[in-house]
N, C-alpha and C. Protein backbone atom coordinates (compact mmCIF):
# COMPACT_ATOMS: atom_id res chain seq x y z
N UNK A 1 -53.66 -118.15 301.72
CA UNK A 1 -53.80 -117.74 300.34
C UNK A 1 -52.90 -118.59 299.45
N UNK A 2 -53.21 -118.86 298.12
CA UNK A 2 -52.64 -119.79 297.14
C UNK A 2 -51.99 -118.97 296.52
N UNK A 3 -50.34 -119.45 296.25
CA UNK A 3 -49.94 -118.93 295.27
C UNK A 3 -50.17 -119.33 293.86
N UNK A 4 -50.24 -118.49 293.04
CA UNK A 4 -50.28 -118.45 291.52
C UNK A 4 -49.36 -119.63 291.13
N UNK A 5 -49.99 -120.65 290.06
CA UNK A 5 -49.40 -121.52 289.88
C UNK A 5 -48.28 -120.76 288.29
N UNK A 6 -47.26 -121.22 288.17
CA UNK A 6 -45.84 -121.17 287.28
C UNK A 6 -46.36 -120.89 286.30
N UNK A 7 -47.22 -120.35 284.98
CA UNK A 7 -47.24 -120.77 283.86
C UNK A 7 -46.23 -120.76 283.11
N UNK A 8 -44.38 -120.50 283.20
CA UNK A 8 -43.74 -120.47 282.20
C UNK A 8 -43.34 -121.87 282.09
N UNK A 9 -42.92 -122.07 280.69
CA UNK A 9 -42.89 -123.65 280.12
C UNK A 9 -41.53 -124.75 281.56
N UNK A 10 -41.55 -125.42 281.12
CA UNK A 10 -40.35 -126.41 281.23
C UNK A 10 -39.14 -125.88 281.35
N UNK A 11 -39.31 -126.30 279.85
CA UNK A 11 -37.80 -125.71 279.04
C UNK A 11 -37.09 -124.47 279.01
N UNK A 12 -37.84 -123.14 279.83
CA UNK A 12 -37.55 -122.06 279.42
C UNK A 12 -37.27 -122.02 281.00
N UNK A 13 -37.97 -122.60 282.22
CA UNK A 13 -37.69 -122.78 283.68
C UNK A 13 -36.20 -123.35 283.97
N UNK A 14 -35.76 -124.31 283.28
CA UNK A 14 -35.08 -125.42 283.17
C UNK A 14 -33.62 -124.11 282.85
N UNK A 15 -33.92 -123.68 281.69
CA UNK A 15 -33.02 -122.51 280.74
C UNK A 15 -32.98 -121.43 282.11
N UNK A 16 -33.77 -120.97 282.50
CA UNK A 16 -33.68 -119.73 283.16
C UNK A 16 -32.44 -120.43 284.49
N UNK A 17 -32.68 -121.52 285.26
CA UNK A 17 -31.85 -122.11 286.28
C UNK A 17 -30.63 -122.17 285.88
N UNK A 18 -30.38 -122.44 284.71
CA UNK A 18 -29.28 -122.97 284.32
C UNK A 18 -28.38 -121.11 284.34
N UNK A 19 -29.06 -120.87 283.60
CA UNK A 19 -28.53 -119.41 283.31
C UNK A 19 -28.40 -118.42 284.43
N UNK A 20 -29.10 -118.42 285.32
CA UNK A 20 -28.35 -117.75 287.02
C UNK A 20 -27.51 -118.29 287.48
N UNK A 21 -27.07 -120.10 287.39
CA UNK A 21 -25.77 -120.50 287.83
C UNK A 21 -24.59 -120.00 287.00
N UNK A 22 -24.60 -119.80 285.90
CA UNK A 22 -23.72 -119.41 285.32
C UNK A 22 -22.87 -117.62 285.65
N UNK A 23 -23.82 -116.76 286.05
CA UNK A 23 -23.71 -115.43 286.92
C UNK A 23 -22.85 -115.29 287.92
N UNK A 24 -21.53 -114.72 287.93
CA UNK A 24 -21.21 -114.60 289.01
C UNK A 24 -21.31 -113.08 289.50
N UNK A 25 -21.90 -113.01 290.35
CA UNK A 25 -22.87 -112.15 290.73
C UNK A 25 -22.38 -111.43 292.28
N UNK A 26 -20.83 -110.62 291.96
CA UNK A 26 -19.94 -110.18 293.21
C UNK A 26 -20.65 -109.23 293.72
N UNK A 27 -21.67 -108.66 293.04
CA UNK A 27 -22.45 -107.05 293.85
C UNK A 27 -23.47 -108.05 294.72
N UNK A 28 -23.73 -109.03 294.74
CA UNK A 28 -24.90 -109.38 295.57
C UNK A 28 -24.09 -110.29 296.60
N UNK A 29 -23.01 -110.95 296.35
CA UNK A 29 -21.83 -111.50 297.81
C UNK A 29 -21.67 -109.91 298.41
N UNK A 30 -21.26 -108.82 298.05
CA UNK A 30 -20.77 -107.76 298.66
C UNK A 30 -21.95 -107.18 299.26
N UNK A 31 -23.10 -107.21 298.96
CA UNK A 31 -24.02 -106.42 299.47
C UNK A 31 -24.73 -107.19 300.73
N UNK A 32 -24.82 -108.67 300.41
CA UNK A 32 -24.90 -109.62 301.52
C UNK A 32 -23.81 -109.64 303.06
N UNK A 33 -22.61 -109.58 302.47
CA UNK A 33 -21.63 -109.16 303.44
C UNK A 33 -21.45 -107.67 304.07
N UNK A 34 -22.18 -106.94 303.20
CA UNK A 34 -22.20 -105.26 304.20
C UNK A 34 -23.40 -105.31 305.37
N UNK A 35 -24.81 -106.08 304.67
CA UNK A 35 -25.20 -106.23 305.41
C UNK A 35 -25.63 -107.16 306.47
N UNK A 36 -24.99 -108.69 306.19
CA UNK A 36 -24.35 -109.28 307.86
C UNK A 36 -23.84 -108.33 308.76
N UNK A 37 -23.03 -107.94 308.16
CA UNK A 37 -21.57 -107.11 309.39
C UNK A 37 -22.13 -105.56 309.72
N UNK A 38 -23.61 -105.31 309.10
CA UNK A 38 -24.24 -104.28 309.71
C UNK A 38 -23.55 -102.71 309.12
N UNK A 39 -22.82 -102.91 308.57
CA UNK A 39 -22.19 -101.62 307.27
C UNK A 39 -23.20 -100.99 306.95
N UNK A 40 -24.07 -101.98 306.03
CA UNK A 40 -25.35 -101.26 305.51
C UNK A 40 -26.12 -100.34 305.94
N UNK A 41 -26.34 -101.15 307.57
CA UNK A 41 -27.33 -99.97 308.47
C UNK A 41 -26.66 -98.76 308.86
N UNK A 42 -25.52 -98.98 309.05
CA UNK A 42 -24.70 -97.61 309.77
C UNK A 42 -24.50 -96.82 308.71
N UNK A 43 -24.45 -97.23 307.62
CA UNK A 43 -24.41 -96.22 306.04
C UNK A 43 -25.63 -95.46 306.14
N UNK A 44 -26.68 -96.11 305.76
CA UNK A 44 -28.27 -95.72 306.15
C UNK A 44 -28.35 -94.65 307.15
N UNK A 45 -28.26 -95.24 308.05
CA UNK A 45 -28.10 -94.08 309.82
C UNK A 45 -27.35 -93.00 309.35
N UNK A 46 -25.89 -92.81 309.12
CA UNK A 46 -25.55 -91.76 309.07
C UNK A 46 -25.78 -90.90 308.15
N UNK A 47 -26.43 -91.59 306.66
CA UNK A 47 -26.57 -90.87 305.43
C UNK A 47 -27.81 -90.54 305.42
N UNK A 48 -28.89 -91.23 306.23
CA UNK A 48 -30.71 -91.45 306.40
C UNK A 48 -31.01 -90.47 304.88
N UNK A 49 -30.71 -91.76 303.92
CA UNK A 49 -31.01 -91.83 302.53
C UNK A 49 -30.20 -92.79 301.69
N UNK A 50 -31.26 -93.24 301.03
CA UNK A 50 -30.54 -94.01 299.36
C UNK A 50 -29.23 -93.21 299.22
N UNK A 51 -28.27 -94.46 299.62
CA UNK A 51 -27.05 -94.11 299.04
C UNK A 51 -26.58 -94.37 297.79
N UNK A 52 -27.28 -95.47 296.52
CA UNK A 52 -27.06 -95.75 295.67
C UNK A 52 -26.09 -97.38 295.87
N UNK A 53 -26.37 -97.77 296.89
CA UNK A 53 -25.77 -99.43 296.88
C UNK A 53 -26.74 -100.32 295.72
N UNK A 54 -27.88 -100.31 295.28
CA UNK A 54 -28.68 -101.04 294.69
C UNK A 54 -28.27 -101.20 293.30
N UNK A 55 -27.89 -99.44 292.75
CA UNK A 55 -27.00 -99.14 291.80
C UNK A 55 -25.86 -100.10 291.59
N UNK A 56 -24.85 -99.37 292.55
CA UNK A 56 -23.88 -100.01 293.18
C UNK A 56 -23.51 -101.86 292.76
N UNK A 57 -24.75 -102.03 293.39
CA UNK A 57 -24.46 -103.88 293.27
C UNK A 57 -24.07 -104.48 292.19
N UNK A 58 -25.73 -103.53 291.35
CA UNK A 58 -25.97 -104.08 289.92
C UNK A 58 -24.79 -103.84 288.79
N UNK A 59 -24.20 -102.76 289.36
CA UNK A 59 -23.08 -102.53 287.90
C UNK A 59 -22.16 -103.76 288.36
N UNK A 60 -21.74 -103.76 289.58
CA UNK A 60 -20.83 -104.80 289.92
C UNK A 60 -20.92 -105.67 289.44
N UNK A 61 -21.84 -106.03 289.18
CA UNK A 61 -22.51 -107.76 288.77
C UNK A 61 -22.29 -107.34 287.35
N UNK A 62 -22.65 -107.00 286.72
CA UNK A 62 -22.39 -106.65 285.24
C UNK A 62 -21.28 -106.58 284.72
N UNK A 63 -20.50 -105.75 285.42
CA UNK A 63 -18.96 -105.29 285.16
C UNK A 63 -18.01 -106.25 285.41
N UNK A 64 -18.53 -107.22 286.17
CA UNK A 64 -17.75 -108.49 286.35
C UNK A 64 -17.74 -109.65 285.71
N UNK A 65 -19.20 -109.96 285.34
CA UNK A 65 -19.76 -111.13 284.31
C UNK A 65 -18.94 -110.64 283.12
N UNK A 66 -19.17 -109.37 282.65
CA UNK A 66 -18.58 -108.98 281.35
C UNK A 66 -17.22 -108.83 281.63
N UNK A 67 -16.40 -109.17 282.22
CA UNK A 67 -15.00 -109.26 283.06
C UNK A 67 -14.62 -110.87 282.97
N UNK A 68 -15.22 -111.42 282.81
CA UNK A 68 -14.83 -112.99 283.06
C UNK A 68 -15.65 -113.63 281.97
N UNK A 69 -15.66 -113.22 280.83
CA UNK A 69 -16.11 -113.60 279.32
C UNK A 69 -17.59 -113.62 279.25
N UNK A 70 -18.73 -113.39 280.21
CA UNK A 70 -19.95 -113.62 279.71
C UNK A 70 -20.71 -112.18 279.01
N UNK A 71 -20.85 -112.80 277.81
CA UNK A 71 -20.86 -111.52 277.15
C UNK A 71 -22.45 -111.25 276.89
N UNK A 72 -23.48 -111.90 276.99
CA UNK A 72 -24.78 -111.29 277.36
C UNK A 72 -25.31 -110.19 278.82
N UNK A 73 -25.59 -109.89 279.13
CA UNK A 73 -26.18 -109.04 280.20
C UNK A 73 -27.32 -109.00 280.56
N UNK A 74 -28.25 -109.71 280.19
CA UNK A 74 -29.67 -109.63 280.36
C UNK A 74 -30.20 -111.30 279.96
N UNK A 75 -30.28 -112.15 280.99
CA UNK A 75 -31.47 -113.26 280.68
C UNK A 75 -32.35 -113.06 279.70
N UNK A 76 -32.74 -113.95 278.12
CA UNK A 76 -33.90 -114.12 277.71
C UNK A 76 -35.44 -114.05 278.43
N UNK A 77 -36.15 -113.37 277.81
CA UNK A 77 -37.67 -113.56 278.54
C UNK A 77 -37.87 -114.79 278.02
N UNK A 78 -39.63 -115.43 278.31
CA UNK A 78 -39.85 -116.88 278.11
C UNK A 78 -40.09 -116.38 276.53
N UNK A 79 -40.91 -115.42 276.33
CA UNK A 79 -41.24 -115.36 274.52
C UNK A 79 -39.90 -115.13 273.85
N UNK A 80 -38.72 -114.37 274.29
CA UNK A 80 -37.83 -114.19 273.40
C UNK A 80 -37.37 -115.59 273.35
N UNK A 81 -36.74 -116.55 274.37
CA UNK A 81 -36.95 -118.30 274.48
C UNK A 81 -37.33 -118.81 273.46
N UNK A 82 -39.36 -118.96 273.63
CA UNK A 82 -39.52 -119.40 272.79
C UNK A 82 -39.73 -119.55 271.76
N UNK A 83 -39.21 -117.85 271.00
CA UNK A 83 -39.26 -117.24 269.58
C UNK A 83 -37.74 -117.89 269.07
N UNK A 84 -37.00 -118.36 269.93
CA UNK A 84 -35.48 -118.39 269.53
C UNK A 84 -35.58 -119.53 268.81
N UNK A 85 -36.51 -120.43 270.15
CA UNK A 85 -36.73 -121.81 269.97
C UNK A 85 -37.31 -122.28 268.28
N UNK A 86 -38.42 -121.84 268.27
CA UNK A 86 -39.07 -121.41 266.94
C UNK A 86 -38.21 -121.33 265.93
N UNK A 87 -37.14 -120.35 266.05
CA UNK A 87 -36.54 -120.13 264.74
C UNK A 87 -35.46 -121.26 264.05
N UNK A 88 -34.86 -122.16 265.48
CA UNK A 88 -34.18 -122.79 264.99
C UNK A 88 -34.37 -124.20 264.32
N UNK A 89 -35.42 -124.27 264.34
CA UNK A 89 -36.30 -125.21 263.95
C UNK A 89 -36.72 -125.21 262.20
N UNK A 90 -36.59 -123.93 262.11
CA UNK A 90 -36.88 -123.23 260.49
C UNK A 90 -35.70 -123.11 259.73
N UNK A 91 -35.87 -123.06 258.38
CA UNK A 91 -34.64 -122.46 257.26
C UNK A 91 -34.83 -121.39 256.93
N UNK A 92 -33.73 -120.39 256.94
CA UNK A 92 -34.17 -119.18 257.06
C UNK A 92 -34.87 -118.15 257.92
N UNK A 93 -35.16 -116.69 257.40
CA UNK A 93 -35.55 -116.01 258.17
C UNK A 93 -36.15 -114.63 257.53
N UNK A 94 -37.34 -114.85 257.64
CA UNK A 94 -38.10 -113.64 256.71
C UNK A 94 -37.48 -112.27 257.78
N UNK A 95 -37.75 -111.23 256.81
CA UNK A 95 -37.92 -109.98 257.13
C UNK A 95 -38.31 -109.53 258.68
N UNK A 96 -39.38 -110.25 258.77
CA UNK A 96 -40.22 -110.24 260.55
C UNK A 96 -39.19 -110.85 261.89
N UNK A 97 -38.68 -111.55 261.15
CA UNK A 97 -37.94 -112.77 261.75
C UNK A 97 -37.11 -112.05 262.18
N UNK A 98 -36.08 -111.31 261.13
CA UNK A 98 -35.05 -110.55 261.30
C UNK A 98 -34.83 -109.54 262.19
N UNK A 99 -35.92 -108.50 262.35
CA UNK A 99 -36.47 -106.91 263.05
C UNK A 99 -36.70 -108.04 264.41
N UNK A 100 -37.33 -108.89 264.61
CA UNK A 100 -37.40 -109.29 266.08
C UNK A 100 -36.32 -109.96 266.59
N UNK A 101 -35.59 -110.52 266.07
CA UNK A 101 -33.99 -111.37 266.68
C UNK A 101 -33.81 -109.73 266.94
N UNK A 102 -33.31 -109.05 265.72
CA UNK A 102 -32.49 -108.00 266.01
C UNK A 102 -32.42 -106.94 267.59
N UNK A 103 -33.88 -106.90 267.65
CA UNK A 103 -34.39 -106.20 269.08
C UNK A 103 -34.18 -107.18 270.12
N UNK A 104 -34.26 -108.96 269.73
CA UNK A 104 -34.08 -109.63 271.01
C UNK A 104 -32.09 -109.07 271.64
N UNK A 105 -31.47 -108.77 270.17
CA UNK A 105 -29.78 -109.27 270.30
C UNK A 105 -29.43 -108.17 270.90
N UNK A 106 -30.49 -106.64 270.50
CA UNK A 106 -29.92 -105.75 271.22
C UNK A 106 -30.21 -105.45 272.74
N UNK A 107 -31.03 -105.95 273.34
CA UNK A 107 -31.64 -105.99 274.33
C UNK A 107 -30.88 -106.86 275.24
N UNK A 108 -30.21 -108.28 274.91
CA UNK A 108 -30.05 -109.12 275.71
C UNK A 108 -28.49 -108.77 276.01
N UNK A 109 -27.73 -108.43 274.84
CA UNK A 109 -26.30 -108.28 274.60
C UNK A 109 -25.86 -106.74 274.76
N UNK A 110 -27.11 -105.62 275.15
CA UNK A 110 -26.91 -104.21 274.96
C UNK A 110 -25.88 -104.06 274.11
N UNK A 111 -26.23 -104.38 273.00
CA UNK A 111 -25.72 -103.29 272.06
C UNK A 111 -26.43 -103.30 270.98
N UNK A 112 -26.01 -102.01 270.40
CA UNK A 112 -26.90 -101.57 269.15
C UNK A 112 -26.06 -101.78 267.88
N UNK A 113 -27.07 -102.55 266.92
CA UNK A 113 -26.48 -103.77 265.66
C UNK A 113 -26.45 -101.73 264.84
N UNK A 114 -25.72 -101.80 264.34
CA UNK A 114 -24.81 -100.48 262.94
C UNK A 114 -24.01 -101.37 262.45
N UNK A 115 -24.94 -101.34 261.19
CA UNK A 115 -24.25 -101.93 259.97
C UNK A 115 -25.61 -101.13 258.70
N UNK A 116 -25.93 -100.90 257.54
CA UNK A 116 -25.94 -99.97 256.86
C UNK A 116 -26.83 -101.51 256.28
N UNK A 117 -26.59 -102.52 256.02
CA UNK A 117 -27.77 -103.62 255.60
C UNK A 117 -27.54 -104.98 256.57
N UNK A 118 -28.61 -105.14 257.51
CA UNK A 118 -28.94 -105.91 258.51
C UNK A 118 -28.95 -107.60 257.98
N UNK A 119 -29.51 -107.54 256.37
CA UNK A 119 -29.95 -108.57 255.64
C UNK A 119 -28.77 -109.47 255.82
N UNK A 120 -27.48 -108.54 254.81
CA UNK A 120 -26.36 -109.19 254.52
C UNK A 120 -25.61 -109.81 256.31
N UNK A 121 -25.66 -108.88 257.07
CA UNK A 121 -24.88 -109.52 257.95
C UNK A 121 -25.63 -110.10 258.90
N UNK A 122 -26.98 -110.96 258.87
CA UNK A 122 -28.06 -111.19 259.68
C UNK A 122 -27.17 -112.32 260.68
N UNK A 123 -26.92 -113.39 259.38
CA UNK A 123 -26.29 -114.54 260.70
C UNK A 123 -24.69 -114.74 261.50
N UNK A 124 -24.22 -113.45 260.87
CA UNK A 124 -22.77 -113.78 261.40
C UNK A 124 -23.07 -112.94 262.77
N UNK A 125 -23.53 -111.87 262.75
CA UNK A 125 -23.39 -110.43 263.79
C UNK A 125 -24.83 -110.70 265.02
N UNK A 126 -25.73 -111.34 264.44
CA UNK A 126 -27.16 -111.40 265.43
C UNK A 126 -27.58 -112.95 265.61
N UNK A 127 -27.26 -113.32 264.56
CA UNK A 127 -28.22 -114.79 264.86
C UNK A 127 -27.22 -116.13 265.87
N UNK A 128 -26.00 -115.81 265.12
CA UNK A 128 -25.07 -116.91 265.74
C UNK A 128 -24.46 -117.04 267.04
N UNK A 129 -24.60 -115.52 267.46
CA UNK A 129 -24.53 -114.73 269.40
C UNK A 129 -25.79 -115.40 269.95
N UNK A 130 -27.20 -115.38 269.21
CA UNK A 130 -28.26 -115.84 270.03
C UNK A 130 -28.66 -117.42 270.13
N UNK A 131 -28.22 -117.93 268.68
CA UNK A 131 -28.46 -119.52 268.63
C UNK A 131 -27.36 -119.91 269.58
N UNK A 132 -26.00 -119.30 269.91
CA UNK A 132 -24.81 -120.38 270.47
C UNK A 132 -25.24 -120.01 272.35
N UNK A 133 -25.95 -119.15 272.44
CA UNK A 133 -26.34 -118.43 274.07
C UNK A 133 -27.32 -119.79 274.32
N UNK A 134 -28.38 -119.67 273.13
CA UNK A 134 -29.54 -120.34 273.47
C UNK A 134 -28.90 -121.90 273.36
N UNK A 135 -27.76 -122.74 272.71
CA UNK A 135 -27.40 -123.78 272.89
C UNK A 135 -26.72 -124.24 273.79
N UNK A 136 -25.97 -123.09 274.43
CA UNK A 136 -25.51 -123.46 275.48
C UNK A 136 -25.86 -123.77 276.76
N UNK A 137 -27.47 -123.11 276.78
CA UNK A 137 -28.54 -123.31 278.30
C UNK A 137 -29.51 -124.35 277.95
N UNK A 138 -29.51 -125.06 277.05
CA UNK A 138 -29.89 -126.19 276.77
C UNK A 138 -28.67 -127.59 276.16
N UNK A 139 -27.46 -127.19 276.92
CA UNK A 139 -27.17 -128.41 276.77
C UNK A 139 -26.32 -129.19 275.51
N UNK A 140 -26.42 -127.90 274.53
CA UNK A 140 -25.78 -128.38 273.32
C UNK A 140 -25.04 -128.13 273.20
N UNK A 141 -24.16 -127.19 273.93
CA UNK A 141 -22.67 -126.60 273.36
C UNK A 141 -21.72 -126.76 274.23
């Protein structure tokens, strides 16, 4: 059987590689090492149930990246990519423009933008976290 050929771009393949090396990613060394040394299974056996290691891993990995300055939490999708891409290319940023960065910044950076007018503080608080993320996995920063 054939696998499905790639359709995501280049540049956003290229971006995504770059951006898992940058992860240091201690819940997935620890979970690799419980289960070499067979921890895992004997957890399993004696608990015969989800102990919550999967949990477990993932905060690790999170709690640590955000521990050692990387302050996003979530990889860009290819459209948020190539909506980013898009924008920086333009002057300015209509209304539309704005409501979709805003959902990309809260999504990627978990957190939720409170501020009382989005307009006034568009490029200091949302845009300049996502243009300097997105320059940095391409090479520019």
């Amino acid at each position: 059987m054939k696998e499905p050929k790639d359709k995501r771009t280049k540049a956003y393949k290229k971006w995504l590689a770059k951006e898992k090396k940058s992860q240091i990613n201690l819940g997935d060394k620890v979970a690799k090492i419980t289960e070499a040394t067979g921890i895992k299974k004997f957890v399993g056996y004696i608990f015969n149930e989800d102990c919550g290691c999967a949990e477990r891993q993932e905060a690790l990995n999170t709690e640590v990246n955000k521990l050692f300055g990387r302050t996003h939490t979530e990889p860009l999708t290819e459209d948020e990519y190539n909506y980013i891409m898009k924008c920086t290319k333009q002057r300015g940023f209509s209304i539309d423009d704005q409501t979709i960065l805003t959902r990309i910044y809260e999504r990627v950076f978990a957190k939720r933008v409170t501020t009382s007018c989005v307009s006034c503080s568009f490029v200091i608080q949302i845009w300049n976290p996502l243009e300097k993320l997105f320059n940095a996995y391409n090479g520019q920063e």
